[in-house]
C-alpha atoms as a PDB file:
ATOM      1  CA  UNK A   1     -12.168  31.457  25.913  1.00  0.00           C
ATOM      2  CA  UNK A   2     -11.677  28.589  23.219  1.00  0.00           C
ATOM      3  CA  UNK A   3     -15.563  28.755  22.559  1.00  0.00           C
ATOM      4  CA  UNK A   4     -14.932  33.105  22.449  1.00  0.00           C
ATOM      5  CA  UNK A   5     -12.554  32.286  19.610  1.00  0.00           C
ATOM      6  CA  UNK A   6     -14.360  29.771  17.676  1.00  0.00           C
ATOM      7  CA  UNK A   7     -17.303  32.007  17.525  1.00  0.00           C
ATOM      8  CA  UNK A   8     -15.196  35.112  16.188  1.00  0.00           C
ATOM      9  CA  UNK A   9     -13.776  32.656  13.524  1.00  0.00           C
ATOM     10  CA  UNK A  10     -17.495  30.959  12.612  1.00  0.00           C
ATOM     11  CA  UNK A  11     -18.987  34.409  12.637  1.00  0.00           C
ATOM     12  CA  UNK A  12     -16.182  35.750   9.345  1.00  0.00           C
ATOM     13  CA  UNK A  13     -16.085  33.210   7.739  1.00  0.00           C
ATOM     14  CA  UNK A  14     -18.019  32.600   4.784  1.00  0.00           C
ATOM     15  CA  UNK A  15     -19.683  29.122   2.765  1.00  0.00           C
ATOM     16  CA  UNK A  16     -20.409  27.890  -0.099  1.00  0.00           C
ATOM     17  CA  UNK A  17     -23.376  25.734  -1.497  1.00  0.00           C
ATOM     18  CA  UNK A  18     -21.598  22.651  -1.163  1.00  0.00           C
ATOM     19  CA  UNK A  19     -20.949  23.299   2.203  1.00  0.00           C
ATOM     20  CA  UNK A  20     -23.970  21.148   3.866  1.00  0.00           C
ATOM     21  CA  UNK A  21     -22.853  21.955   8.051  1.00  0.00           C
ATOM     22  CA  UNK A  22     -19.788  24.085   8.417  1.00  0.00           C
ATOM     23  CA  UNK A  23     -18.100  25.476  11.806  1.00  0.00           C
ATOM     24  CA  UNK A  24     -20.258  23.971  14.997  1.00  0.00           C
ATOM     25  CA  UNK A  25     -20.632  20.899  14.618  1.00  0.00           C
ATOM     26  CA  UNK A  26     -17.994  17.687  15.267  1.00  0.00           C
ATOM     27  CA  UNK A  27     -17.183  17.631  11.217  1.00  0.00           C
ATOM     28  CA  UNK A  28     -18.751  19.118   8.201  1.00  0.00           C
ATOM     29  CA  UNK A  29     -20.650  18.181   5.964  1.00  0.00           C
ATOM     30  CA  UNK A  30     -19.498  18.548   2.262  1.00  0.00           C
ATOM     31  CA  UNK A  31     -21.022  17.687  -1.228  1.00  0.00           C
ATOM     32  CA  UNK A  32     -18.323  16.918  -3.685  1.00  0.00           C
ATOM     33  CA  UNK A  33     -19.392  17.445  -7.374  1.00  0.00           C
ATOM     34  CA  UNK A  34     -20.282  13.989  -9.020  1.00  0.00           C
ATOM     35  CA  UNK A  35     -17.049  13.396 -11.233  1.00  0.00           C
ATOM     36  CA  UNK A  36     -14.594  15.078 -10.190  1.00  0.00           C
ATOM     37  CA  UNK A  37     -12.021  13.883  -7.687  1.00  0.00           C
ATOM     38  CA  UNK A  38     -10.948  15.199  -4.385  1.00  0.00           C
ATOM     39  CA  UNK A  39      -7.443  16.579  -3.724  1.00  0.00           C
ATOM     40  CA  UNK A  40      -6.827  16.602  -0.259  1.00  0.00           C
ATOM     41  CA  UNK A  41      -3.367  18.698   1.516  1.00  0.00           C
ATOM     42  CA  UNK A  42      -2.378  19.871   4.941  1.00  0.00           C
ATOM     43  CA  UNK A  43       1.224  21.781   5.902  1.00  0.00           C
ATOM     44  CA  UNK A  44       1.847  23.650   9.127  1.00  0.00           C
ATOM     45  CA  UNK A  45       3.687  26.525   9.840  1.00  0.00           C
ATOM     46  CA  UNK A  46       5.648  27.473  13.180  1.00  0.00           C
ATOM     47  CA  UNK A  47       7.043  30.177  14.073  1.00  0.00           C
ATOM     48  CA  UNK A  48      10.456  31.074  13.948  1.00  0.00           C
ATOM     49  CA  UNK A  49      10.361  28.123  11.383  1.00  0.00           C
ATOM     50  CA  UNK A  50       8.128  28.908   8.484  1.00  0.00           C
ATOM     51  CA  UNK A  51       8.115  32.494   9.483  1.00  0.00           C
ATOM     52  CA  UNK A  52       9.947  35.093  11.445  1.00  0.00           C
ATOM     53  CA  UNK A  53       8.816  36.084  15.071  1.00  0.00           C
ATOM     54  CA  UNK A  54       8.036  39.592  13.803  1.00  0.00           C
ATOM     55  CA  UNK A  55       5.882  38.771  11.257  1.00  0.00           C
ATOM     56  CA  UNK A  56       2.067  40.431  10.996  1.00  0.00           C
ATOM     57  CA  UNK A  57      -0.911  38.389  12.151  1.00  0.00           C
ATOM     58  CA  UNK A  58      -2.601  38.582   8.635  1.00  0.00           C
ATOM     59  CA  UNK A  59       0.262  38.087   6.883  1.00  0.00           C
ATOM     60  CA  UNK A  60       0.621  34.715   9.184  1.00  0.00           C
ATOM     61  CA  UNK A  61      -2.853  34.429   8.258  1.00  0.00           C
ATOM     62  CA  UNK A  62      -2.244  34.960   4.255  1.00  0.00           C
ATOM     63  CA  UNK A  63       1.047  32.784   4.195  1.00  0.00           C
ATOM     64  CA  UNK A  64      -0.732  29.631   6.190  1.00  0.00           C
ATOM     65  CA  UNK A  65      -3.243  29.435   3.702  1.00  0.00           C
ATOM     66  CA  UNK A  66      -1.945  30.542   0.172  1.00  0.00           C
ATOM     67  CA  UNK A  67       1.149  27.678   0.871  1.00  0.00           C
ATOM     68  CA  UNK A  68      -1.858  25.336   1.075  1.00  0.00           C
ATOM     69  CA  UNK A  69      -3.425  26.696  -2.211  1.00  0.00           C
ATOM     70  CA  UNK A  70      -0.014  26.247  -3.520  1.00  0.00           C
ATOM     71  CA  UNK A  71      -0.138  22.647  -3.413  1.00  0.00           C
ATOM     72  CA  UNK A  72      -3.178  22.064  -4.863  1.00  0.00           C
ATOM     73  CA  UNK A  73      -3.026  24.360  -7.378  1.00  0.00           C
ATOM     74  CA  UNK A  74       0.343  22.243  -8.431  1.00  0.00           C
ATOM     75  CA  UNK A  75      -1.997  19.265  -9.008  1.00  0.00           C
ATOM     76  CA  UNK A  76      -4.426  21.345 -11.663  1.00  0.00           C
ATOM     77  CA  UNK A  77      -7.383  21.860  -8.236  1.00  0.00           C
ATOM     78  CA  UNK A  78      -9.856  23.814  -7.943  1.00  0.00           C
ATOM     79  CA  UNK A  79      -9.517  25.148  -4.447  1.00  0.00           C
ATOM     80  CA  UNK A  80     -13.312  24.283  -2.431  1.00  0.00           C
ATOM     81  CA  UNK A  81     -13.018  24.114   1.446  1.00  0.00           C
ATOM     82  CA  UNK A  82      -9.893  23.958   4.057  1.00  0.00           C
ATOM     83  CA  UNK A  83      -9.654  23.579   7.595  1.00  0.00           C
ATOM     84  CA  UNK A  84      -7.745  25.617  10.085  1.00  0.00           C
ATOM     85  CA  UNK A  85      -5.575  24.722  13.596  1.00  0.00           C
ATOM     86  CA  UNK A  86      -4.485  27.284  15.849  1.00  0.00           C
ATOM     87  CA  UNK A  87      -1.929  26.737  18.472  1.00  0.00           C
ATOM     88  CA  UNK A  88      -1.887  29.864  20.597  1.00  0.00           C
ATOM     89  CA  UNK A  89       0.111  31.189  23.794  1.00  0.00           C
ATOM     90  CA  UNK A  90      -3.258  32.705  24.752  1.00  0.00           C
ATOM     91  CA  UNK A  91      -6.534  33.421  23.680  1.00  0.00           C
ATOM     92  CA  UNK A  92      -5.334  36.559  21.940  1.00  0.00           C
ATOM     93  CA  UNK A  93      -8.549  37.975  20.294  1.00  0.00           C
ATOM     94  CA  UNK A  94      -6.557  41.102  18.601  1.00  0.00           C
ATOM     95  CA  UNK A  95      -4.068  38.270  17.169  1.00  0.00           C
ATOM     96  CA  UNK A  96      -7.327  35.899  15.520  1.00  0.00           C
ATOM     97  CA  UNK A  97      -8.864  39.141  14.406  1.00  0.00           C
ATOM     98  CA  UNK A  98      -5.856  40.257  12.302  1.00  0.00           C
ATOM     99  CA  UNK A  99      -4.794  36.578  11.439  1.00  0.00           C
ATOM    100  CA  UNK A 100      -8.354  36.131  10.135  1.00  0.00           C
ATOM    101  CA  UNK A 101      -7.759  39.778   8.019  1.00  0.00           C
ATOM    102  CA  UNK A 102      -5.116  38.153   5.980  1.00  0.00           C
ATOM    103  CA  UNK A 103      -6.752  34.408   6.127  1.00  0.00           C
ATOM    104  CA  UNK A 104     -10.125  35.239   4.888  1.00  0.00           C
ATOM    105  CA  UNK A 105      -9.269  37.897   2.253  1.00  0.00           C
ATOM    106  CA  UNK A 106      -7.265  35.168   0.196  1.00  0.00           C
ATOM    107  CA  UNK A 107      -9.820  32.526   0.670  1.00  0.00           C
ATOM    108  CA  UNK A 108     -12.136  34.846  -0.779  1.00  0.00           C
ATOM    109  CA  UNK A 109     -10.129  35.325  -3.297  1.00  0.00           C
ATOM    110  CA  UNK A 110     -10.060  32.120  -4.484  1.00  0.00           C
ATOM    111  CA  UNK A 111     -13.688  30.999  -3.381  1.00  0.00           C
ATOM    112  CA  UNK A 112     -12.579  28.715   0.231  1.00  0.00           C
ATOM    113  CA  UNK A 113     -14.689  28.056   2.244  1.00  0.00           C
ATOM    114  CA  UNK A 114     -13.449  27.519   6.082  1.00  0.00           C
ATOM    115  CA  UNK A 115     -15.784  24.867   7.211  1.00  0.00           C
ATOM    116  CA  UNK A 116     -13.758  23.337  11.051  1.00  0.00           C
ATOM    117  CA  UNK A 117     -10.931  22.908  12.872  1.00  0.00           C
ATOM    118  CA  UNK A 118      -9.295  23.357  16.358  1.00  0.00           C
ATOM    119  CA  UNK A 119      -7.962  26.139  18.630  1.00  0.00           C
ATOM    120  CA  UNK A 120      -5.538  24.940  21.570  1.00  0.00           C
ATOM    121  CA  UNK A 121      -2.848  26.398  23.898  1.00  0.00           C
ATOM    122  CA  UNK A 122       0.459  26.181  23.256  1.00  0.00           C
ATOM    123  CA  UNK A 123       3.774  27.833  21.052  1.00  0.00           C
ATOM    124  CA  UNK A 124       2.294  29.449  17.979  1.00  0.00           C
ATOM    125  CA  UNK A 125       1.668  27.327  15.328  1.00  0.00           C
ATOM    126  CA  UNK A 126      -0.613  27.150  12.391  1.00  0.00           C
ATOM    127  CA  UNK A 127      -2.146  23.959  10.737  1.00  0.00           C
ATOM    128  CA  UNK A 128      -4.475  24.008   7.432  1.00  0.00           C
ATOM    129  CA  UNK A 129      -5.950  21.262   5.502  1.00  0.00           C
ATOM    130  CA  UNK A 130      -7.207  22.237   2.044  1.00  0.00           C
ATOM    131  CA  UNK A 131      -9.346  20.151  -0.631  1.00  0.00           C
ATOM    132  CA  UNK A 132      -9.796  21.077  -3.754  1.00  0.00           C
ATOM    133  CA  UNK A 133     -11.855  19.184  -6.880  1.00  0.00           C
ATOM    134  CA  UNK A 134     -10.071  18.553 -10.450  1.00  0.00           C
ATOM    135  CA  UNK A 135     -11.700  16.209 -12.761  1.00  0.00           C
ATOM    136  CA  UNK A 136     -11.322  12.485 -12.781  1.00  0.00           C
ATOM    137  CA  UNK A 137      -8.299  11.661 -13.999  1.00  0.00           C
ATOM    138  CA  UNK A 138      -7.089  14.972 -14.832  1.00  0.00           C
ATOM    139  CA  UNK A 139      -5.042  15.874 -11.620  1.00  0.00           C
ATOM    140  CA  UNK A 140      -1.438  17.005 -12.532  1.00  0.00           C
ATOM    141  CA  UNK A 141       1.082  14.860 -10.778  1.00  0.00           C
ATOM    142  CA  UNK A 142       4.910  14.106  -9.977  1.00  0.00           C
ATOM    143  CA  UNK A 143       5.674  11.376 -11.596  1.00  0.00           C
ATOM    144  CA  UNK A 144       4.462  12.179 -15.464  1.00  0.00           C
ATOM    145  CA  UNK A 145       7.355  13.959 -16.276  1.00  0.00           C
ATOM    146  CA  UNK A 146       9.010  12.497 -19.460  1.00  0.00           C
ATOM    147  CA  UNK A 147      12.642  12.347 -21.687  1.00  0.00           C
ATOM    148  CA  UNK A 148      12.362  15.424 -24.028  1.00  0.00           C
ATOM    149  CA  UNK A 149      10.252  17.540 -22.128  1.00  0.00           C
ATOM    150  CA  UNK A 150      11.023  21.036 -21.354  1.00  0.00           C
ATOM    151  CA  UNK A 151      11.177  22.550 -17.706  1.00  0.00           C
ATOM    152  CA  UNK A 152       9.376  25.628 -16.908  1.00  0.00           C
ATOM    153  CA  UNK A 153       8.958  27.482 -14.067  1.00  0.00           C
ATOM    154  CA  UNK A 154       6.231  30.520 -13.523  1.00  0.00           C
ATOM    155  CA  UNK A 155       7.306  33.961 -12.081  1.00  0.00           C
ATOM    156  CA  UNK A 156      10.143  34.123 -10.749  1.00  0.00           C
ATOM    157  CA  UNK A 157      12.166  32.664  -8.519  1.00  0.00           C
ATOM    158  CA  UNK A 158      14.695  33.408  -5.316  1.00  0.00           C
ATOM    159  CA  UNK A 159      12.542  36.643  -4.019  1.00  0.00           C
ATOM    160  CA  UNK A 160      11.766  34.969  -1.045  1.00  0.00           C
ATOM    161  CA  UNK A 161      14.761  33.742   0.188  1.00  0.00           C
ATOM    162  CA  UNK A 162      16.529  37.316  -0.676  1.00  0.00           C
ATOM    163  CA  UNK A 163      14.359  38.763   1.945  1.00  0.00           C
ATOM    164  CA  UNK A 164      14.766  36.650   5.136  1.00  0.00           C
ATOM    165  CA  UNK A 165      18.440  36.341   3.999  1.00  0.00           C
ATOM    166  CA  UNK A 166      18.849  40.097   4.725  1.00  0.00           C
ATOM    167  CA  UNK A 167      16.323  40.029   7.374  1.00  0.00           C
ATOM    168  CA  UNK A 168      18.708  37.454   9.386  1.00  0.00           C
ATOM    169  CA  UNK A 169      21.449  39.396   8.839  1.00  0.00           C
ATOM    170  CA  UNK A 170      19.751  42.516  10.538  1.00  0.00           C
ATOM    171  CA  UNK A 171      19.718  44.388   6.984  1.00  0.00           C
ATOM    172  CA  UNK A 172      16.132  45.903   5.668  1.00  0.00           C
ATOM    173  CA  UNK A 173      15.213  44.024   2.896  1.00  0.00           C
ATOM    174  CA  UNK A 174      13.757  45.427  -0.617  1.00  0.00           C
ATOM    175  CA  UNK A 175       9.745  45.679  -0.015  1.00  0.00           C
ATOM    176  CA  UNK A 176       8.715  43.850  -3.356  1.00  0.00           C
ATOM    177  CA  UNK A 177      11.339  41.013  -1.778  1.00  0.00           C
ATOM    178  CA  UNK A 178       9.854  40.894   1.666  1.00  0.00           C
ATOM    179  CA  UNK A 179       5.862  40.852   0.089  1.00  0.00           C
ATOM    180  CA  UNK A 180       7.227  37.832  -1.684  1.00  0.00           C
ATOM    181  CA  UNK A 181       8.077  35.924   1.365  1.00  0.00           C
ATOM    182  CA  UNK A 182       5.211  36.925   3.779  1.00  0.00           C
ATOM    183  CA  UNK A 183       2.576  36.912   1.255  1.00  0.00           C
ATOM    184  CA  UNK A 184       2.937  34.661  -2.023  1.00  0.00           C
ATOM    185  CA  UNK A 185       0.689  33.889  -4.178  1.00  0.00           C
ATOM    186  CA  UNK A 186      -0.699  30.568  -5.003  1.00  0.00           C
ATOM    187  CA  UNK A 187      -0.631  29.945  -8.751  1.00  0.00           C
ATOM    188  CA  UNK A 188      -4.218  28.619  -8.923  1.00  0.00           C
ATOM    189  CA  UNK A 189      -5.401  29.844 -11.960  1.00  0.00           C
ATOM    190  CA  UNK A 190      -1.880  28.278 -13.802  1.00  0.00           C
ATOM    191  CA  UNK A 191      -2.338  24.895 -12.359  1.00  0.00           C
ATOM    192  CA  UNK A 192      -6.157  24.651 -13.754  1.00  0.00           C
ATOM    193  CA  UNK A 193      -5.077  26.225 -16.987  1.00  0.00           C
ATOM    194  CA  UNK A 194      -1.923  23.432 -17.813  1.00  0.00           C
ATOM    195  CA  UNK A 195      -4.347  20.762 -17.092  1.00  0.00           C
ATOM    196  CA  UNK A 196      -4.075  18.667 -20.236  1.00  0.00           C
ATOM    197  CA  UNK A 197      -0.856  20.627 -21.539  1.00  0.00           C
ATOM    198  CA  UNK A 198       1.444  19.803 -18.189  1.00  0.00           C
ATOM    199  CA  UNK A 199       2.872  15.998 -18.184  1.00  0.00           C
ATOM    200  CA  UNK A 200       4.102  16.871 -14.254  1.00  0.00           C
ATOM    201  CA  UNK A 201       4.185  19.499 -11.627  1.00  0.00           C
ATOM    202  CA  UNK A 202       4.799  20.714  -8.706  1.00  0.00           C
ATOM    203  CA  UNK A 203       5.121  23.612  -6.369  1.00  0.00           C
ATOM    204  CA  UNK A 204       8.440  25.172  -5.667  1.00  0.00           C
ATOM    205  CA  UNK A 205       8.861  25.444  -1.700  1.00  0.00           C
ATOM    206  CA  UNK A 206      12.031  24.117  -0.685  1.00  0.00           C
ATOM    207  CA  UNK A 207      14.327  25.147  -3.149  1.00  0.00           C
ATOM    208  CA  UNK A 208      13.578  24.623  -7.233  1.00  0.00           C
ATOM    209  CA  UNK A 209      16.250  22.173  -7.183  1.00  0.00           C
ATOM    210  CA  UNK A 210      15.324  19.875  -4.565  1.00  0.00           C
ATOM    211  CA  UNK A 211      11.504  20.022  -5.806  1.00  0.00           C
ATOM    212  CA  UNK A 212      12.716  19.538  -9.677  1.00  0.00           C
ATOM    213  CA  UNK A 213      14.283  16.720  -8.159  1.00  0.00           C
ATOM    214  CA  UNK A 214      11.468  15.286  -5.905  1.00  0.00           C
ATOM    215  CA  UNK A 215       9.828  14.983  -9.457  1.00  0.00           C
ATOM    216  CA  UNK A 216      12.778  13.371 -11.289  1.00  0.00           C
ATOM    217  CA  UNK A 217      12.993  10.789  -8.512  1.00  0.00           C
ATOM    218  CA  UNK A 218       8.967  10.157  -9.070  1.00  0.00           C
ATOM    219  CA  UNK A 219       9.051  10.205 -13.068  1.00  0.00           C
ATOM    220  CA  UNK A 220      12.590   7.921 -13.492  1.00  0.00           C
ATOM    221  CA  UNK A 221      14.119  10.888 -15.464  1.00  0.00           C
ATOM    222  CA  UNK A 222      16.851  13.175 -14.845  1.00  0.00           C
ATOM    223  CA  UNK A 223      16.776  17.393 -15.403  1.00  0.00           C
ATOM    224  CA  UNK A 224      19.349  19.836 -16.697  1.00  0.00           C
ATOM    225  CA  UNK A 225      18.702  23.169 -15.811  1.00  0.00           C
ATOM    226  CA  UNK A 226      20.141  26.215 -17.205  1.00  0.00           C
ATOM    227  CA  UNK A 227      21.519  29.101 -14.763  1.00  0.00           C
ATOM    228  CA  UNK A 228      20.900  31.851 -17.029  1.00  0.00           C
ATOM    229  CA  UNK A 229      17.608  31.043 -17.270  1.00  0.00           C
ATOM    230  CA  UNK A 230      16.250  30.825 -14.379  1.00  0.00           C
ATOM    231  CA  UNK A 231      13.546  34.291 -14.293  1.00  0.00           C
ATOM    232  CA  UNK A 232      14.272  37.077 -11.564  1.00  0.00           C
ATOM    233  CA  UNK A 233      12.291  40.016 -10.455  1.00  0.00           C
ATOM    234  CA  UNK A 234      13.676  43.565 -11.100  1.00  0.00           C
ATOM    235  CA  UNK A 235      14.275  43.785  -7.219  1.00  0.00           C
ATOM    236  CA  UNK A 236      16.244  40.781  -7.181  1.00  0.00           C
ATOM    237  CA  UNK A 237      17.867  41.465 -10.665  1.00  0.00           C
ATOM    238  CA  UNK A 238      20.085  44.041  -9.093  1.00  0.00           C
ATOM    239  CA  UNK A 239      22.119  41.600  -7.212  1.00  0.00           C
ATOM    240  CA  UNK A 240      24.693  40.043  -9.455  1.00  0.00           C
ATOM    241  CA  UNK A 241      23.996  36.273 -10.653  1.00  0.00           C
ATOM    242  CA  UNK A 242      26.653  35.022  -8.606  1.00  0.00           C
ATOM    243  CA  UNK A 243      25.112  36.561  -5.648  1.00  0.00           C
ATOM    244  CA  UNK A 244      21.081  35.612  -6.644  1.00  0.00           C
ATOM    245  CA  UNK A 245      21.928  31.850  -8.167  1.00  0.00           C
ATOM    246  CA  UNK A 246      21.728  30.268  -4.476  1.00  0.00           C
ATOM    247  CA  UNK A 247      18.692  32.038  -3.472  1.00  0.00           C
ATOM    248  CA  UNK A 248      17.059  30.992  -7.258  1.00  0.00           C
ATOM    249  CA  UNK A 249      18.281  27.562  -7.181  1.00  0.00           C
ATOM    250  CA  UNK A 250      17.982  26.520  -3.303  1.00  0.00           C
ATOM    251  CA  UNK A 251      16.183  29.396  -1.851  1.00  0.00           C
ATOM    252  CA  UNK A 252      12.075  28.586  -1.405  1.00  0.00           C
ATOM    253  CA  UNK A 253       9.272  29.934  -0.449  1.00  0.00           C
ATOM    254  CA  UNK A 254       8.421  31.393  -3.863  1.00  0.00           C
ATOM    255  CA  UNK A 255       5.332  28.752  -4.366  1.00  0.00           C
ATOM    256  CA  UNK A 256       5.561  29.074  -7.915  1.00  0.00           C
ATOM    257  CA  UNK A 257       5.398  25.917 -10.209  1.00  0.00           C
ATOM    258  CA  UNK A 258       7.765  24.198 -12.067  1.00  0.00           C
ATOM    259  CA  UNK A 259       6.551  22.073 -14.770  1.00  0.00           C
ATOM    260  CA  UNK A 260       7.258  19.964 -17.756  1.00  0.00           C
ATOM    261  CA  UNK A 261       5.678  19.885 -20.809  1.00  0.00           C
ATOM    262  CA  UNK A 262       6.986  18.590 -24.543  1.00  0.00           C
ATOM    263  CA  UNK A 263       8.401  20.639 -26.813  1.00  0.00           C
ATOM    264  CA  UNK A 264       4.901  20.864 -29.526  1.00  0.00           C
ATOM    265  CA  UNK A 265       2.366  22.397 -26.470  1.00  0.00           C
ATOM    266  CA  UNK A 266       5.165  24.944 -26.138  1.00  0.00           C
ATOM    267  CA  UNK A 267       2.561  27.767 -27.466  1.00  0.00           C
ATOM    268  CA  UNK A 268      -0.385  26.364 -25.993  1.00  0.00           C
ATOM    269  CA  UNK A 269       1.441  26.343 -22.793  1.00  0.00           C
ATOM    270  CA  UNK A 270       2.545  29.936 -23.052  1.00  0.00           C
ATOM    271  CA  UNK A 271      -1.139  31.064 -24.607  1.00  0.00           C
ATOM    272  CA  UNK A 272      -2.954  29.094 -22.143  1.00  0.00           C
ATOM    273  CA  UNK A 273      -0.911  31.337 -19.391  1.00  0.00           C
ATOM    274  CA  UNK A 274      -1.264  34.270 -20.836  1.00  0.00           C
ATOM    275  CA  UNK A 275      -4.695  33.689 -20.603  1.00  0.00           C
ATOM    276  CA  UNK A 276      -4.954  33.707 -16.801  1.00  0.00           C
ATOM    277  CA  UNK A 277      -1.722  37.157 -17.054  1.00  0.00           C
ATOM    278  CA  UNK A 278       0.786  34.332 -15.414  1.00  0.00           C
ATOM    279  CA  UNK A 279       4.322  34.957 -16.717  1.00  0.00           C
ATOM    280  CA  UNK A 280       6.535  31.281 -17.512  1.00  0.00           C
ATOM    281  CA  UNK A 281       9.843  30.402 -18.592  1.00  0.00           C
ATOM    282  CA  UNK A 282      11.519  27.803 -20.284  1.00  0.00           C
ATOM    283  CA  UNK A 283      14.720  26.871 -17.909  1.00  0.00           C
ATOM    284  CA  UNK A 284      15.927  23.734 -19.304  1.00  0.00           C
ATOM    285  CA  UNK A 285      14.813  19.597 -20.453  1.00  0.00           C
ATOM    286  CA  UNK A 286      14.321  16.210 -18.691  1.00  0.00           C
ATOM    287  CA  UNK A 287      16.785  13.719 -19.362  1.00  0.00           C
ATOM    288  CA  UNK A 288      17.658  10.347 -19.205  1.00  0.00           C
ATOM    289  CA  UNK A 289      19.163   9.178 -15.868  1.00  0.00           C
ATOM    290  CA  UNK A 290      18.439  10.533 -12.609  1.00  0.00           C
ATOM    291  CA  UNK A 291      18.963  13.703 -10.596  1.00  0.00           C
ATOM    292  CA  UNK A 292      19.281  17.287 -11.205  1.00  0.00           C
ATOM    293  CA  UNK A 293      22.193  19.009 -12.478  1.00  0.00           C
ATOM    294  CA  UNK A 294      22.361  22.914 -12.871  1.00  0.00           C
ATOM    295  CA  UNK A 295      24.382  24.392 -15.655  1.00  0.00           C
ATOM    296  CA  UNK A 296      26.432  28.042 -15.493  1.00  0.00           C
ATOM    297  CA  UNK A 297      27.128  29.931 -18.824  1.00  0.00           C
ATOM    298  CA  UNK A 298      30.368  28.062 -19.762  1.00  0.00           C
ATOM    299  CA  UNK A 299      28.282  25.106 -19.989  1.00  0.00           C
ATOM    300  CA  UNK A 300      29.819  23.463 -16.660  1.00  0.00           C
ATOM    301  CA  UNK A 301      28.242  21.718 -13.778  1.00  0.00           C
ATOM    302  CA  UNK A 302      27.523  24.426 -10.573  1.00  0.00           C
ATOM    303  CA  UNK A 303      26.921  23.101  -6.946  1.00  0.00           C
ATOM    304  CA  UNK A 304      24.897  25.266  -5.141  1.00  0.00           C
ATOM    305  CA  UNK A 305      25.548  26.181  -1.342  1.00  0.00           C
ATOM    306  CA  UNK A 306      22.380  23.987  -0.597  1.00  0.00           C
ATOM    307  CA  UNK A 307      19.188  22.501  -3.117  1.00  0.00           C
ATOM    308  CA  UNK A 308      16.588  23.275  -0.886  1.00  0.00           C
ATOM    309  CA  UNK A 309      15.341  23.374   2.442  1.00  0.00           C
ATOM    310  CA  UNK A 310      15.742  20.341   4.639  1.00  0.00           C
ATOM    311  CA  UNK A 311      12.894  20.450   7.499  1.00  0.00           C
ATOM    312  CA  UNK A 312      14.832  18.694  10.328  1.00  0.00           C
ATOM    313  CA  UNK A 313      18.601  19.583   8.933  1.00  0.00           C
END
């Protein structure tokens, strides 16, 4: 049956030409592209953990990848190849065909090519390794963030958490909320465009204030970020800001980036965005010092319930 499933997964999915041996063999084969470097990532997702016990096969299948594509596109990548582990409670053909629906339609998207991995028995659980290629020396990073420099974030922010929020509570959550949890979107196109413009970055999955601050700890700067600032969707807009600031601040699962950049590429940052239609905001500066301190509208110091997610809290 492991072979049955490994042949409906080799037989969708598709290459590219720098795929030299894909699925079949005991590793691929790959050709990077002379000069440019390889950025490697992996993240798994379990359920009940990373996603609710209810959720669709192919948007399981969506999710595992595009939080991959998240990371990579936070270091400036191009996306190229990925790998994929499935840990199943049984060799559930009707659960790889829809989990492959939602897989393969965003690594087409973004030109992946799915060239190995493993399928085993056990509680479900999803591992995928991505690589990507950015040019030498050109790779966005954590710890280039800088005294003066603004903060921005893309999209917006707290969608995510709004929706498995209610859907813990037993309420029905908005539908624009809920698509924002089980199917985000990796900012790929951002990350290549603020290559050059971006002095650090990173992807916002545990809560913009733990991540912001995962960068401050890297760069040996500290971050002041205004409340009011911080960009919400219409859906979550309708919630007041005392109710949406935790879910903005600490929520996750929004994969946007947050980035900082000085103050004179302001307007090529925002043109270069525009360019690939990806909204950004300007939520507040790095500092001197350490840490990250959020601001409310009376210019005082707010402590969120939590700053992110903490993976074995």
């Amino acid at each position: 049956m492991e072979f049955d499933l490994i042949s409906r997964i080799r037989q969708r999915a598709a290459s590219r030409g720098d795929v030299v041996l894909g699925i079949g063999d005991d590793a691929a084969l790959l050709q990077p592209t002379p000069g440019m470097q390889l950025a490697v990532s992996m993240d798994t997702l379990n359920s009940g953990v990373h996603f609710p016990e209810t959720t669709a096969p192919a948007d399981i299948g969506w999710k595992a990848l595009a939080v991959n594509l998240s990371d990579l596109a936070a270091m400036g990548a191009s996306p190229a190849w990925c790998t994929l582990s499935l840990s199943l409670p049984s060799p559930d053909a009707a659960f790889v065909d829809g989990f492959l629906d939602g897989f393969l339609a965003l690594a087409q998207q973004h030109d992946v090519a799915l060239v190995g991995g493993d399928t085993t028995r056990g509680p479900l659980s999803v591992c995928v390794a991505v690589h990507g290629l950015v040019a030498g020396g050109q790779a966005l990073r954590r710890d280039g963030a800088r005294e003066g420099d603004e903060v921005w974030v893309t999209g917006t922010l707290g969608d995510a958490a709004a929706a498995l929020d209610a859907m813990l509570a037993g309420a029905v959550s908005d539908r624009a909320l809920r698509a924002r949890l089980d199917r985000p979107t990796p900012r790929v196109e951002a990350g290549r465009a603020l290559v050059g413009l971006a002095h650090a970055c990173i992807d916002v999955s545990d809560g913009l204030l733990a991540d912001l601050g995962h960068v401050c700890s890297a760069s040996g700067v500290g971050a002041r970020i205004e409340l009011d600032a911080l960009p919400a969707s219409p859906s979550l807009a309708r919630f007041a800001a005392p109710v949406r600031r935790p879910w903005q601040a600490g929520g996750g699962d929004d994969y946007e980036l947050c980035f900082t950049a000085p103050p004179a590429a302001r307007d090529a940052v925002a043109e270069a965005l525009e360019a690939v239609a990806v909204r950004a905001s300007r939520i507040g500066t790095i500092t001197a010092g350490s840490g990250v301190v959020a601001i409310d509208a009376q210019g005082k110091p707010w402590q969120p319930p939590r700053r992110g997610f903490a993976h074995f809290a």
